[in-house]
N, C-alpha and C. Protein backbone atom coordinates (compact mmCIF):
# COMPACT_ATOMS: atom_id res chain seq x y z
N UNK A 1 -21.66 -50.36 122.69
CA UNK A 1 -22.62 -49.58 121.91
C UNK A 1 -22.04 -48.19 121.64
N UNK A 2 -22.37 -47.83 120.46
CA UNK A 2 -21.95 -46.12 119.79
C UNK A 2 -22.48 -45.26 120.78
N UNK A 3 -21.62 -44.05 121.27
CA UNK A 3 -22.15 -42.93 121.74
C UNK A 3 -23.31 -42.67 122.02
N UNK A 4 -24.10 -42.11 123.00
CA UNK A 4 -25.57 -41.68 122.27
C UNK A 4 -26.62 -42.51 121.39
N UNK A 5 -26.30 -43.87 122.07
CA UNK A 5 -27.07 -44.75 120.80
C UNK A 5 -28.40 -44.35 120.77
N UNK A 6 -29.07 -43.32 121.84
CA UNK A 6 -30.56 -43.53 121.83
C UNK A 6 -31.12 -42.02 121.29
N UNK A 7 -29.78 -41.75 120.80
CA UNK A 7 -30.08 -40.28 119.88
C UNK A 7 -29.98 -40.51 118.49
N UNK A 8 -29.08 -41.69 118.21
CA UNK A 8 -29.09 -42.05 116.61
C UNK A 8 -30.29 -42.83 115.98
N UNK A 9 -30.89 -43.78 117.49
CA UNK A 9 -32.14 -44.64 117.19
C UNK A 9 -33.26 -43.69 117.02
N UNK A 10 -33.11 -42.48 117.67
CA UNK A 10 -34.75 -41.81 118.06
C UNK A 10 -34.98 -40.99 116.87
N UNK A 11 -33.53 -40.58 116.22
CA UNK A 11 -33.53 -39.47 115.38
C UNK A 11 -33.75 -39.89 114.00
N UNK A 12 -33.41 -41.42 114.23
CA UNK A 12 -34.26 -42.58 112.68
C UNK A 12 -35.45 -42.64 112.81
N UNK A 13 -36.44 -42.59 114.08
CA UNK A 13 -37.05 -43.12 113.96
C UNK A 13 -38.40 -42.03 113.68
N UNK A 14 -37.60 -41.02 114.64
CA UNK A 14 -38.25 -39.18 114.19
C UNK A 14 -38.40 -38.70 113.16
N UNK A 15 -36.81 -39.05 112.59
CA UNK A 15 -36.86 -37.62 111.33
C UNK A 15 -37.42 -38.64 109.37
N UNK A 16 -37.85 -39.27 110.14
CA UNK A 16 -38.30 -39.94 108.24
C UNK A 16 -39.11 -39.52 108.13
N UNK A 17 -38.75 -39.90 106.28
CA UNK A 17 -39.07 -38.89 105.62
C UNK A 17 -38.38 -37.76 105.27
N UNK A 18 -52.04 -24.75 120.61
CA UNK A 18 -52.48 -25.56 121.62
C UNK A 18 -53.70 -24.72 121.64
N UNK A 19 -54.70 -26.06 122.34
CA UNK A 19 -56.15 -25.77 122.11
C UNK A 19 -56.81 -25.23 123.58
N UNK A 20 -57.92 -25.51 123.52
CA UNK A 20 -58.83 -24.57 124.30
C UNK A 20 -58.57 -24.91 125.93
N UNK A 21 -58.37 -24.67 127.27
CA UNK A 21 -58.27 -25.27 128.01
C UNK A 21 -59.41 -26.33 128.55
N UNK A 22 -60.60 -26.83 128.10
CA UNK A 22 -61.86 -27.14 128.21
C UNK A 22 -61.36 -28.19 127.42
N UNK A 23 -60.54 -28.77 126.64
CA UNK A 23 -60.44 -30.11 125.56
C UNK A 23 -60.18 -30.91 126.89
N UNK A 24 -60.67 -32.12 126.24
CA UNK A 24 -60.32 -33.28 127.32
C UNK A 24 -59.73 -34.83 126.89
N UNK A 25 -59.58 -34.53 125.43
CA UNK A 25 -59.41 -35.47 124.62
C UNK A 25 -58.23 -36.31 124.95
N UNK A 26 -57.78 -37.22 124.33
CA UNK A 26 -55.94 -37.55 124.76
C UNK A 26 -54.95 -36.52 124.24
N UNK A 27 -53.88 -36.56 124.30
CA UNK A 27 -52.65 -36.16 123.58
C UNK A 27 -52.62 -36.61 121.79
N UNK A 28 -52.65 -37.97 121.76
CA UNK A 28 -52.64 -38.83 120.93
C UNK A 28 -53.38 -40.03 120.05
N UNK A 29 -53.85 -40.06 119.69
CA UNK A 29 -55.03 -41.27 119.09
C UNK A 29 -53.75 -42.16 118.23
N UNK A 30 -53.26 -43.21 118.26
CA UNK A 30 -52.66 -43.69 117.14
C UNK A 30 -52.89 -45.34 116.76
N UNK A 31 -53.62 -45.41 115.41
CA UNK A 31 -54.38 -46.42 115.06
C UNK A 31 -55.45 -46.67 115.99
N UNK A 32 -56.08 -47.68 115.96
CA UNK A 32 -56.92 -47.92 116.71
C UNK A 32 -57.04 -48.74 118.31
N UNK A 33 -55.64 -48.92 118.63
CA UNK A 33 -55.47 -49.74 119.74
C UNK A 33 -54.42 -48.64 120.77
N UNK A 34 -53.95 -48.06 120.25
CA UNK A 34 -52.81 -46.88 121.20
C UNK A 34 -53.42 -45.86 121.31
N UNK A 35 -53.87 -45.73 122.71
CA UNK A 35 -54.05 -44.09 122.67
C UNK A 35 -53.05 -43.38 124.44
N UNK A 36 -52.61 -42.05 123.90
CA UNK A 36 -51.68 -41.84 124.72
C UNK A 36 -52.39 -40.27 125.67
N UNK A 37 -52.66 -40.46 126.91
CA UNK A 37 -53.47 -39.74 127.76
C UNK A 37 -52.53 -38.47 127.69
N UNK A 38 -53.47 -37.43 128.05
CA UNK A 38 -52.10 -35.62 128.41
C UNK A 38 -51.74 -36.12 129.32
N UNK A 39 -52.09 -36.76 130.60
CA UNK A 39 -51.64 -36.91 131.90
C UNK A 39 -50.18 -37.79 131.79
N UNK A 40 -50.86 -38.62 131.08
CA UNK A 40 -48.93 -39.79 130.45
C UNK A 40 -48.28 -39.12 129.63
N UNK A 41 -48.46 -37.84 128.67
CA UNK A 41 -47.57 -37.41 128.15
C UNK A 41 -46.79 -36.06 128.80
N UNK A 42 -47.53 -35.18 129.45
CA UNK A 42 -47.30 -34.34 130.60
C UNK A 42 -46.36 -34.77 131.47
N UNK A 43 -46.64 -36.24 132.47
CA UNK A 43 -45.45 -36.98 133.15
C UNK A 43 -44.10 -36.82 132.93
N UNK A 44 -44.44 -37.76 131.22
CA UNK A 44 -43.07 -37.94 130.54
C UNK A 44 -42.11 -36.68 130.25
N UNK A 45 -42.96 -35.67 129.61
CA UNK A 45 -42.51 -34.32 129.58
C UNK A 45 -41.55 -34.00 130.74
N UNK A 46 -42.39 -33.72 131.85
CA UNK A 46 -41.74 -33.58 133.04
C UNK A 46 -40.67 -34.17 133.76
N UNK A 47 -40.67 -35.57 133.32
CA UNK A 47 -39.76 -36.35 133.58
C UNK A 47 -38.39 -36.06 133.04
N UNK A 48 -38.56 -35.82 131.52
CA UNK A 48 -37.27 -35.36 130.39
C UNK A 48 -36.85 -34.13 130.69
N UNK A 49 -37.64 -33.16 131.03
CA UNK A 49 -37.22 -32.45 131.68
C UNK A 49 -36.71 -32.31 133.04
N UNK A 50 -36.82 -32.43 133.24
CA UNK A 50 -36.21 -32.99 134.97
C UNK A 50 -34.72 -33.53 134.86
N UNK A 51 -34.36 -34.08 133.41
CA UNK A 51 -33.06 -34.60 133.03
C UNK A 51 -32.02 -34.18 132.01
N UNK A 52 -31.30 -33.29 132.68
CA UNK A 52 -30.67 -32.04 131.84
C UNK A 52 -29.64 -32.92 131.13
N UNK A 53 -29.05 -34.61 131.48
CA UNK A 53 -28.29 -35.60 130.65
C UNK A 53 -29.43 -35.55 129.31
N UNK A 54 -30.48 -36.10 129.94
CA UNK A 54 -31.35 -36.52 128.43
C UNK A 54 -31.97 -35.58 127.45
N UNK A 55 -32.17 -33.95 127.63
CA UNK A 55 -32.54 -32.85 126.87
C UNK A 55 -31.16 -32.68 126.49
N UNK A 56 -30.24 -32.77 126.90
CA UNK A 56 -28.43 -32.37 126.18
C UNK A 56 -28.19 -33.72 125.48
N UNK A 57 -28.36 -34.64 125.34
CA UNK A 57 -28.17 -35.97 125.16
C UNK A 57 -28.80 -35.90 123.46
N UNK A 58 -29.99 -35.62 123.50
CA UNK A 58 -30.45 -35.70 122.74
C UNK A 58 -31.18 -34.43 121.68
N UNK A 59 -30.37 -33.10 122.23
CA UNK A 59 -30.21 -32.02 121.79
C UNK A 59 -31.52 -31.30 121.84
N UNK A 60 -32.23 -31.30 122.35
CA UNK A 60 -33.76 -31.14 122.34
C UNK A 60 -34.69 -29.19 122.66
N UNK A 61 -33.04 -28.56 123.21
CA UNK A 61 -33.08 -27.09 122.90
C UNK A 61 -33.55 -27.17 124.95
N UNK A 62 -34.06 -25.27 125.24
CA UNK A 62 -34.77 -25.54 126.41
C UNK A 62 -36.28 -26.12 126.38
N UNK A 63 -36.15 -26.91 127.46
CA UNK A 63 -37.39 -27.37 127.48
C UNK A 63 -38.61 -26.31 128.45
N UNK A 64 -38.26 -25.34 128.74
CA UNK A 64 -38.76 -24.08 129.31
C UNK A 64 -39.76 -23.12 128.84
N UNK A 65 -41.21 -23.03 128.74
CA UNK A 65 -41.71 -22.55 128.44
C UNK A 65 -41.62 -21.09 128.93
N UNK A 66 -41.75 -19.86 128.15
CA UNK A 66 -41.73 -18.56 128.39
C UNK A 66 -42.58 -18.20 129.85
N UNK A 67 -43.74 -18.84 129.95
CA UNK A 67 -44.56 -18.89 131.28
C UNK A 67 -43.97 -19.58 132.40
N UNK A 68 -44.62 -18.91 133.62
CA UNK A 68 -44.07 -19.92 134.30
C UNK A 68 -44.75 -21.09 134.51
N UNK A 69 -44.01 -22.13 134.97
CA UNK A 69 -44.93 -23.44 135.22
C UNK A 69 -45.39 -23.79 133.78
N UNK A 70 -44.41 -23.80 132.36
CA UNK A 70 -44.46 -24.34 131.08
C UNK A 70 -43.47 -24.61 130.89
N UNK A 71 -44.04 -25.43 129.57
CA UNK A 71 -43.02 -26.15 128.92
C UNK A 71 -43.22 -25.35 127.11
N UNK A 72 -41.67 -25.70 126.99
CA UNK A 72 -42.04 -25.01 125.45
C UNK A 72 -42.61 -26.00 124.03
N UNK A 73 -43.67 -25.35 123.34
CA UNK A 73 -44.27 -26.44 122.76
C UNK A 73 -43.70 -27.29 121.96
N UNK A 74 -42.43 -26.70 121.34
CA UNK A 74 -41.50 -27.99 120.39
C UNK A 74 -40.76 -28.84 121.28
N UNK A 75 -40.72 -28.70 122.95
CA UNK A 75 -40.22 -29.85 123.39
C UNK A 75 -41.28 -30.85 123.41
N UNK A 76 -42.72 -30.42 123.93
CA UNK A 76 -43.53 -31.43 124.09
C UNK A 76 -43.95 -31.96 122.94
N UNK A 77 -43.82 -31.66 121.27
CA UNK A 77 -44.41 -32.34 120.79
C UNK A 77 -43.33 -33.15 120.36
N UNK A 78 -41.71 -32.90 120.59
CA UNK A 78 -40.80 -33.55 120.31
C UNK A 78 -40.68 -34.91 121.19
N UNK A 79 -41.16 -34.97 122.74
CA UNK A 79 -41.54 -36.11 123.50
C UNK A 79 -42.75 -36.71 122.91
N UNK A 80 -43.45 -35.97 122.66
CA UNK A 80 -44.63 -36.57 122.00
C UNK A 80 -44.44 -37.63 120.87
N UNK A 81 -43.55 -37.21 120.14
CA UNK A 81 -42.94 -37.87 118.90
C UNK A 81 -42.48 -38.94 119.01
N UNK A 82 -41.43 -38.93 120.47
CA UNK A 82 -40.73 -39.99 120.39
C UNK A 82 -41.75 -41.09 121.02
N UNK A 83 -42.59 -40.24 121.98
CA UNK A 83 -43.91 -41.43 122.22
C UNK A 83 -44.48 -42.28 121.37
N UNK A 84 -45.09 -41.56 120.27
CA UNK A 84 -45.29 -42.04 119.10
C UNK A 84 -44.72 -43.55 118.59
N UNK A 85 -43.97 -43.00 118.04
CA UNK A 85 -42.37 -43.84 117.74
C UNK A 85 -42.69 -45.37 118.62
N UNK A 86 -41.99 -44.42 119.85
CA UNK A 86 -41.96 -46.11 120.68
C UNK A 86 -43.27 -46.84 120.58
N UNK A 87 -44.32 -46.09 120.82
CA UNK A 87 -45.72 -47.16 120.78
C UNK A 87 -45.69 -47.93 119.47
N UNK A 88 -45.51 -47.69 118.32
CA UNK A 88 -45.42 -48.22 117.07
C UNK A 88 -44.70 -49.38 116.94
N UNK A 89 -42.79 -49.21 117.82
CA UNK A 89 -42.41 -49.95 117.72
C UNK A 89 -42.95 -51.44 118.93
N UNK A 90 -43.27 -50.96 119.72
CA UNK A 90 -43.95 -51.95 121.04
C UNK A 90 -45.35 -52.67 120.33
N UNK A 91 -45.74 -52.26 119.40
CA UNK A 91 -46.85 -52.37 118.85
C UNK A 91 -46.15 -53.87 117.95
N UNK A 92 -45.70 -53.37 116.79
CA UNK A 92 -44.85 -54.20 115.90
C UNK A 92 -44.01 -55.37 116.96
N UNK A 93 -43.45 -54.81 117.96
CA UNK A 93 -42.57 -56.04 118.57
C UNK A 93 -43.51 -57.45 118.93
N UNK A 94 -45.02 -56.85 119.25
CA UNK A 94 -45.58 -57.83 119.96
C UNK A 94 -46.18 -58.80 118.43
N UNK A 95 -46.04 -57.60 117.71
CA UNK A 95 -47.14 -58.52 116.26
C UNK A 95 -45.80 -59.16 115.89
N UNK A 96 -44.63 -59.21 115.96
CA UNK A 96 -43.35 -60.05 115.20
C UNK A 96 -42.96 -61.48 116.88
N UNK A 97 -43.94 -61.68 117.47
CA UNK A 97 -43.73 -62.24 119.17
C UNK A 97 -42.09 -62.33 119.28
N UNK A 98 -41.53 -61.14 119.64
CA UNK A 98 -40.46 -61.01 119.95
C UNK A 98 -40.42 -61.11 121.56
N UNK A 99 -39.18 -61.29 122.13
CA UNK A 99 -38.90 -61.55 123.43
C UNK A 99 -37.72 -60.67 123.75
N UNK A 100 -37.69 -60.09 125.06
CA UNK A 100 -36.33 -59.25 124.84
C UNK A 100 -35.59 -60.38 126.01
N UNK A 101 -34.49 -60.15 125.81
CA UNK A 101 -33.54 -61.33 127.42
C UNK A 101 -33.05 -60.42 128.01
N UNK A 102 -32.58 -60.74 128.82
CA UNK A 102 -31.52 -59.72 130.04
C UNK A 102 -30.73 -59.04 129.10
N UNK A 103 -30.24 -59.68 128.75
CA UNK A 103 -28.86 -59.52 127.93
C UNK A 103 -28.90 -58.15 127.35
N UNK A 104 -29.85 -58.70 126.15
CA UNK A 104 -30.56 -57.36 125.30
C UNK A 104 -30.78 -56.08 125.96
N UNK A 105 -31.77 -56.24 127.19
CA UNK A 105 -32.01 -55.02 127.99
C UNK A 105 -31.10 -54.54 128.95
N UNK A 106 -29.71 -55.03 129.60
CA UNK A 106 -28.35 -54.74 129.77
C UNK A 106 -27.66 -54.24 128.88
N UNK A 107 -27.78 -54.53 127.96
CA UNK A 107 -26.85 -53.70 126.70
C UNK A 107 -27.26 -52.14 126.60
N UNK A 108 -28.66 -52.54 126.49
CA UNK A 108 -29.12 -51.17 126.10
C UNK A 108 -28.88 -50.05 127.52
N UNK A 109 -29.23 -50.52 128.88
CA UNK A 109 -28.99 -49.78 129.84
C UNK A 109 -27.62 -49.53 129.85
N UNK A 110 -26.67 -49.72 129.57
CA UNK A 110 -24.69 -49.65 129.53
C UNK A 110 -24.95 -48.74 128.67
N UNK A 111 -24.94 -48.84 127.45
CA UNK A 111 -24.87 -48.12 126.58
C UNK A 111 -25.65 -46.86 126.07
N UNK A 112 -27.31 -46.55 126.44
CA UNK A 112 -27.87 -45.93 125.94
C UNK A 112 -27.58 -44.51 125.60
N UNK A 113 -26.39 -43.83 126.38
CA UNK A 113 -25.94 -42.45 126.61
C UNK A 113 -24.79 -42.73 127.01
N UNK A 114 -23.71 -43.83 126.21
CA UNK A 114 -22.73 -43.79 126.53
C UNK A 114 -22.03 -43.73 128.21
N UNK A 115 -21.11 -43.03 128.07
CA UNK A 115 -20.31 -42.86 129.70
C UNK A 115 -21.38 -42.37 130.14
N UNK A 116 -22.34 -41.44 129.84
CA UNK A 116 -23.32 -41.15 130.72
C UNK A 116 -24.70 -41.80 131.37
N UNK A 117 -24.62 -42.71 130.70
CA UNK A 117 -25.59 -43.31 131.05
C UNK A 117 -26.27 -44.01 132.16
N UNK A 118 -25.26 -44.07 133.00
CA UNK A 118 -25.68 -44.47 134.86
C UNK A 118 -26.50 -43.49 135.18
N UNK A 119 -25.55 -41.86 134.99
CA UNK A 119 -26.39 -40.45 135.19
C UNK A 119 -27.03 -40.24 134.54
N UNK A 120 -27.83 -40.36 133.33
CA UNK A 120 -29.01 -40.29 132.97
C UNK A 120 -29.98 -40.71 133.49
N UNK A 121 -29.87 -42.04 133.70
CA UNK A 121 -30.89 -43.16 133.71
C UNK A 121 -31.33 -42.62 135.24
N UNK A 122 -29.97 -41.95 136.41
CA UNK A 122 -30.45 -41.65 137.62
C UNK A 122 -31.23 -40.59 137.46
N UNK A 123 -31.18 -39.70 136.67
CA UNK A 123 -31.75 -38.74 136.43
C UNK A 123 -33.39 -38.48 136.41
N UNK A 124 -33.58 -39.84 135.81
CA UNK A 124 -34.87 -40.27 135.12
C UNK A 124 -35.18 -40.83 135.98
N UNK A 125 -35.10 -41.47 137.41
CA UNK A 125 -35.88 -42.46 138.14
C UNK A 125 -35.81 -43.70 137.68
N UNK A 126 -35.71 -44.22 138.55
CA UNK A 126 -35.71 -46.06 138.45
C UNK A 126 -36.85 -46.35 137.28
N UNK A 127 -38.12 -45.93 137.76
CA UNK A 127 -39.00 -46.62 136.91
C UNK A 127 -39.22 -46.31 135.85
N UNK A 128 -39.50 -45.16 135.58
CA UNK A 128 -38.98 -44.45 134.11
C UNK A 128 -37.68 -44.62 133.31
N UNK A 129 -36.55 -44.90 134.08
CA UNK A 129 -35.23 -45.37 133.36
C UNK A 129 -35.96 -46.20 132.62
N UNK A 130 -36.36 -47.63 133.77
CA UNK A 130 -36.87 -49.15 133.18
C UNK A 130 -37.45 -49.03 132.18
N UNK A 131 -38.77 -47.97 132.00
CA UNK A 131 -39.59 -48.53 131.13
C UNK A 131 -38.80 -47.62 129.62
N UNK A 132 -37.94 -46.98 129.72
CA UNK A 132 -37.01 -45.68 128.61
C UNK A 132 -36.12 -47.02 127.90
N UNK A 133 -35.25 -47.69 129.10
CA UNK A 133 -34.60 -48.90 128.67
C UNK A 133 -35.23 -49.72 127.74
N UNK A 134 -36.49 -50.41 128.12
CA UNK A 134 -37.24 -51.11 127.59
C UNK A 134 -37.98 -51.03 125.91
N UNK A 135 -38.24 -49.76 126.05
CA UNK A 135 -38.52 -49.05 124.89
C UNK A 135 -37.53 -48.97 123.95
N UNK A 136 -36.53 -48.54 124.65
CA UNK A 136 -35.43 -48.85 123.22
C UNK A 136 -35.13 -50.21 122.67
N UNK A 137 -34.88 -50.92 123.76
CA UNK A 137 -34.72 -52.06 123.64
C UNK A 137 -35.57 -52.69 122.70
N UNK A 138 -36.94 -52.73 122.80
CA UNK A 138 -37.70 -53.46 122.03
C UNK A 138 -37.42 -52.59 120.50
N UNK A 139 -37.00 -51.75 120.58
CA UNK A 139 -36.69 -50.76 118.85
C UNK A 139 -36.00 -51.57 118.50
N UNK A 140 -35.19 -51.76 119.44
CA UNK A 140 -33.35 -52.35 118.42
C UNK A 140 -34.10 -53.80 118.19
N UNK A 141 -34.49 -54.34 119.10
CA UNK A 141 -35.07 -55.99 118.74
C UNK A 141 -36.24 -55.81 117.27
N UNK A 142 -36.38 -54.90 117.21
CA UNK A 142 -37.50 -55.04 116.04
C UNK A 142 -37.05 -54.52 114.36
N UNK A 143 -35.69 -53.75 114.50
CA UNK A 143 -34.73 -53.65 113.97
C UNK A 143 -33.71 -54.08 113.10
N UNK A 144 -33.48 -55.31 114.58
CA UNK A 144 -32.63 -56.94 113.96
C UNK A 144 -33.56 -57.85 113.48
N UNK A 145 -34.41 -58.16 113.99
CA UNK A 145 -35.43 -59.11 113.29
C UNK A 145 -35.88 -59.00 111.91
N UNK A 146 -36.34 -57.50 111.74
CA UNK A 146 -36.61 -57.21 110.27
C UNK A 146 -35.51 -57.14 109.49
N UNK A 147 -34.79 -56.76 109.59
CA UNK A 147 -33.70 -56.83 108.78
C UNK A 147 -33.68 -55.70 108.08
N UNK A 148 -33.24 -56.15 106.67
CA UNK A 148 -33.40 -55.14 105.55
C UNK A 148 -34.82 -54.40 105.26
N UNK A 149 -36.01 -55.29 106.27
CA UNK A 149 -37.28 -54.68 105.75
C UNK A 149 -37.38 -53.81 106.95
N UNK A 150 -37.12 -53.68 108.27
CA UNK A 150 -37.27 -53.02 108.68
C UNK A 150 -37.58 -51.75 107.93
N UNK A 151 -36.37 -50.75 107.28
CA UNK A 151 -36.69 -49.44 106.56
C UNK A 151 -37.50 -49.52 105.80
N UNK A 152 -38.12 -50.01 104.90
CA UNK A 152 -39.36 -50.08 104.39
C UNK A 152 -40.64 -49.86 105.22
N UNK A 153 -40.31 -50.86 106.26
CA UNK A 153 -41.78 -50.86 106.97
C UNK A 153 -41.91 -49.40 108.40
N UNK A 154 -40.36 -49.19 108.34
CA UNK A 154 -40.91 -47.89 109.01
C UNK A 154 -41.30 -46.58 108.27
N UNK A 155 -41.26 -46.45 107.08
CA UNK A 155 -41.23 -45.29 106.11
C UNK A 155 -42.90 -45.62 106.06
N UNK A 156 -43.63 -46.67 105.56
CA UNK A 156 -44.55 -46.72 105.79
C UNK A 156 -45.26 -46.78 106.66
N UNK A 157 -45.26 -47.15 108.13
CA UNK A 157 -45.77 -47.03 109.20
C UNK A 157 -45.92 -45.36 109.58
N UNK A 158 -44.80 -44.86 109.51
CA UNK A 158 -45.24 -43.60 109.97
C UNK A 158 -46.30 -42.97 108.91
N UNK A 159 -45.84 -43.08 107.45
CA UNK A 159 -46.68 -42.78 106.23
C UNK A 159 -48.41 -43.07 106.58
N UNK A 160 -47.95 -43.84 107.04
CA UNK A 160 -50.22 -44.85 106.73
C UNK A 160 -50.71 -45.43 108.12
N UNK A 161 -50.21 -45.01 108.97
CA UNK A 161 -50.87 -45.37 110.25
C UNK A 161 -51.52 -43.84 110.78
N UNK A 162 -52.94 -44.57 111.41
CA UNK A 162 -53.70 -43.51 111.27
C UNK A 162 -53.26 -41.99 113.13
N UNK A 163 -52.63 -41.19 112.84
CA UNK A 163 -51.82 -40.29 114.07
C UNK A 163 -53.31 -39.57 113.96
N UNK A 164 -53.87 -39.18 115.42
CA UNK A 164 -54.55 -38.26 115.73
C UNK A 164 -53.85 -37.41 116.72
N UNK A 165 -53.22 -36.39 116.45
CA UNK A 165 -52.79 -35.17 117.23
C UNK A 165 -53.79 -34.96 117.91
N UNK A 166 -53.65 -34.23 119.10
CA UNK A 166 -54.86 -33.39 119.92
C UNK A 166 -54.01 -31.88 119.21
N UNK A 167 -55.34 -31.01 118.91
CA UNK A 167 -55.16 -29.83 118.33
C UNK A 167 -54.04 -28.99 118.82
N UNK A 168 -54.14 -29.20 120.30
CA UNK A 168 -53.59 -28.50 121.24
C UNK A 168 -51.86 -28.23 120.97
N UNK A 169 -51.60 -29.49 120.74
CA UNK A 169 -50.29 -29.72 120.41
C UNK A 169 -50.08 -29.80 119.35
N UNK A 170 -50.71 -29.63 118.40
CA UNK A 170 -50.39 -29.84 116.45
C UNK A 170 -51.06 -31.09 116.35
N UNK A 171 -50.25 -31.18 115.07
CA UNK A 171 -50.84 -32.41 114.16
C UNK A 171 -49.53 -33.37 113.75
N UNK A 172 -50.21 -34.62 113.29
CA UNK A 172 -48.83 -35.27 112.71
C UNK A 172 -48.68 -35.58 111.08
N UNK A 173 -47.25 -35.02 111.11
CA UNK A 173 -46.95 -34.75 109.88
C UNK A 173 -46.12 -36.40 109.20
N UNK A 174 -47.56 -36.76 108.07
CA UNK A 174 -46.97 -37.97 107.70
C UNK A 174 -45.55 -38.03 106.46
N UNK A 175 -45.71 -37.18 106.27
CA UNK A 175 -44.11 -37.10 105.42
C UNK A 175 -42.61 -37.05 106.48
N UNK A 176 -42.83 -36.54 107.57
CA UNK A 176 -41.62 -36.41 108.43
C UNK A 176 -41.70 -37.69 109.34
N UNK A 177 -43.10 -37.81 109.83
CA UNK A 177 -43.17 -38.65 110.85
C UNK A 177 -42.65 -37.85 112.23
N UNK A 178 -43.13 -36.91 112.50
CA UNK A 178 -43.12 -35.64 113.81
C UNK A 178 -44.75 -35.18 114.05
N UNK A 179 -44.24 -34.37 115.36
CA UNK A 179 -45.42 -33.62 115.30
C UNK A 179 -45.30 -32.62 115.13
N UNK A 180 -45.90 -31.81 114.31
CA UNK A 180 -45.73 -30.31 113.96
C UNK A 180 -46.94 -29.17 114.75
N UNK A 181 -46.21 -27.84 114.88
CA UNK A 181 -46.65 -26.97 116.07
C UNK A 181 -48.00 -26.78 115.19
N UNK A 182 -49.38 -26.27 116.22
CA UNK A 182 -50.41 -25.81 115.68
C UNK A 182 -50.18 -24.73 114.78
N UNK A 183 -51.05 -24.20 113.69
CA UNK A 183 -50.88 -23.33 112.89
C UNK A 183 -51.69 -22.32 113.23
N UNK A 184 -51.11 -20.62 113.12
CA UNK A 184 -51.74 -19.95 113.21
C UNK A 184 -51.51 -19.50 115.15
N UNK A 185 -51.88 -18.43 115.74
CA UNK A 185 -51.46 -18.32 117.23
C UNK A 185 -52.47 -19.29 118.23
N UNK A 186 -51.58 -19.74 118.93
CA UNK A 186 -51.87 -20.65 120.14
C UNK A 186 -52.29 -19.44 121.56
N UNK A 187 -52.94 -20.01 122.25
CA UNK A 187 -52.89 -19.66 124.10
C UNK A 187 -52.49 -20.69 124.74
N UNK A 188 -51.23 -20.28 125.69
CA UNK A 188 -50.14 -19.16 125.57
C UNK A 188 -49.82 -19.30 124.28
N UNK A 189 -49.16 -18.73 123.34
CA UNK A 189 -48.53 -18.45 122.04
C UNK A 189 -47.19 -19.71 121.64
N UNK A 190 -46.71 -20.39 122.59
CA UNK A 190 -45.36 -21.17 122.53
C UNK A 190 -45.33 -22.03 123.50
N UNK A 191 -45.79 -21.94 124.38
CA UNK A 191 -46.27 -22.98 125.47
C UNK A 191 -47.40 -24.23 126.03
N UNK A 192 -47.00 -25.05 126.84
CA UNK A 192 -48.41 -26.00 126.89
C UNK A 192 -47.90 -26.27 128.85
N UNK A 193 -49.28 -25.75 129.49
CA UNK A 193 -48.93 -26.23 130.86
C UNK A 193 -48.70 -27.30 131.31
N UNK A 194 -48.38 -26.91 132.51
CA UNK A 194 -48.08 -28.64 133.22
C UNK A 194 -49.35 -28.95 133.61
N UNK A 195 -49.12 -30.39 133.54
CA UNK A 195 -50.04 -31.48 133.90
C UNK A 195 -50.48 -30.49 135.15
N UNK A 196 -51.79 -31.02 135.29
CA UNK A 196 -52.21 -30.48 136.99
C UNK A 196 -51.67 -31.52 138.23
N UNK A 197 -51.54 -31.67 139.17
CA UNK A 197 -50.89 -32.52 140.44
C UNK A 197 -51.98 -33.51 140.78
């Protein structure tokens, strides 16, 4: 597998094309069957951060919020994104009844970050590697299957599937297929806290 394969997959799948502390809403609403909790996206946050292979890996800037005990808000809505992303594609894998084999999900663990990729994946914890592995994995399987329609159907998926941002973190921008920072000044101004313990 190419270099960095899970920076060339994420960055296809990214680049097409904070609120009151009292909200309690999710992170994410997307369509009517995915919804993605702050507490699962906070984790993940924390997790990527925690992995100075996978924020350099995938160029993602500091993930350091100006406060202490933050994160800065274009990392989280940039995890957020790729959350996104993967649910869509896990979504689609199951509506195409795809199957992944060893094989498939070995490839992707060898390769996902290149030579680095043992140290990433340690980086990330066993179980979080697994389910990071998995996630890609089912991308690339949904990828090969579609074929040539794949790009079609992801230009539109991100286009017309219904993204509910939580305010907190922005909104999603259906021309890019990202999430873009709230408009206008936030509390803190650039930051979003950590999950509580």
């Amino acid at each position: 597998m190419p270099r960095l394969l899970l920076l060339a997959a994420l960055v296809l799948a990214v680049a097409l094309g904070a609120g009151c502390a009292e909200d309690v809403g999710p992170a994410a609403q997307v369509g009517d069957t995915i919804t993605i909790s702050n507490t699962d996206l906070m984790d993940e946050v924390e997790t990527w951060a925690d992995s100075p292979g996978m924020v350099s890996g995938l160029e993602m800037g500091d993930p350091a919020g100006p406060g202490p005990g933050s994160f800065a808000t274009s990392f989280v809505n940039g995890v957020l994104g790729f959350r996104i992303g993967f649910e869509l594609h896990n979504e689609q894998f199951e509506a195409l009844s795809l199957e992944l084999t060893p094989e498939e999900v070995e490839q992707v663990r060898s390769g996902i970050f290149g030579d680095q990729s043992a140290q990433v994946l340690d980086e990330l914890g066993e179980d979080y590697a697994d389910q990071l592995v998995e996630d890609v994995a089912r991308q690339f399987a949904v990828q090969q299957a579609m074929g040539e329609e794949y790009q079609p159907w992801l230009v539109d998926t991100y286009s017309t599937v219904d993204v509910e941002v939580n305010p907190r973190y922005g909104s999603w921008d259906k021309a890019t297929g990202t999430v873009v920072p709230p408009e206008g000044p936030t509390t803190p101004p650039t930051t979003v806290p950590l999950a509580e313990p």
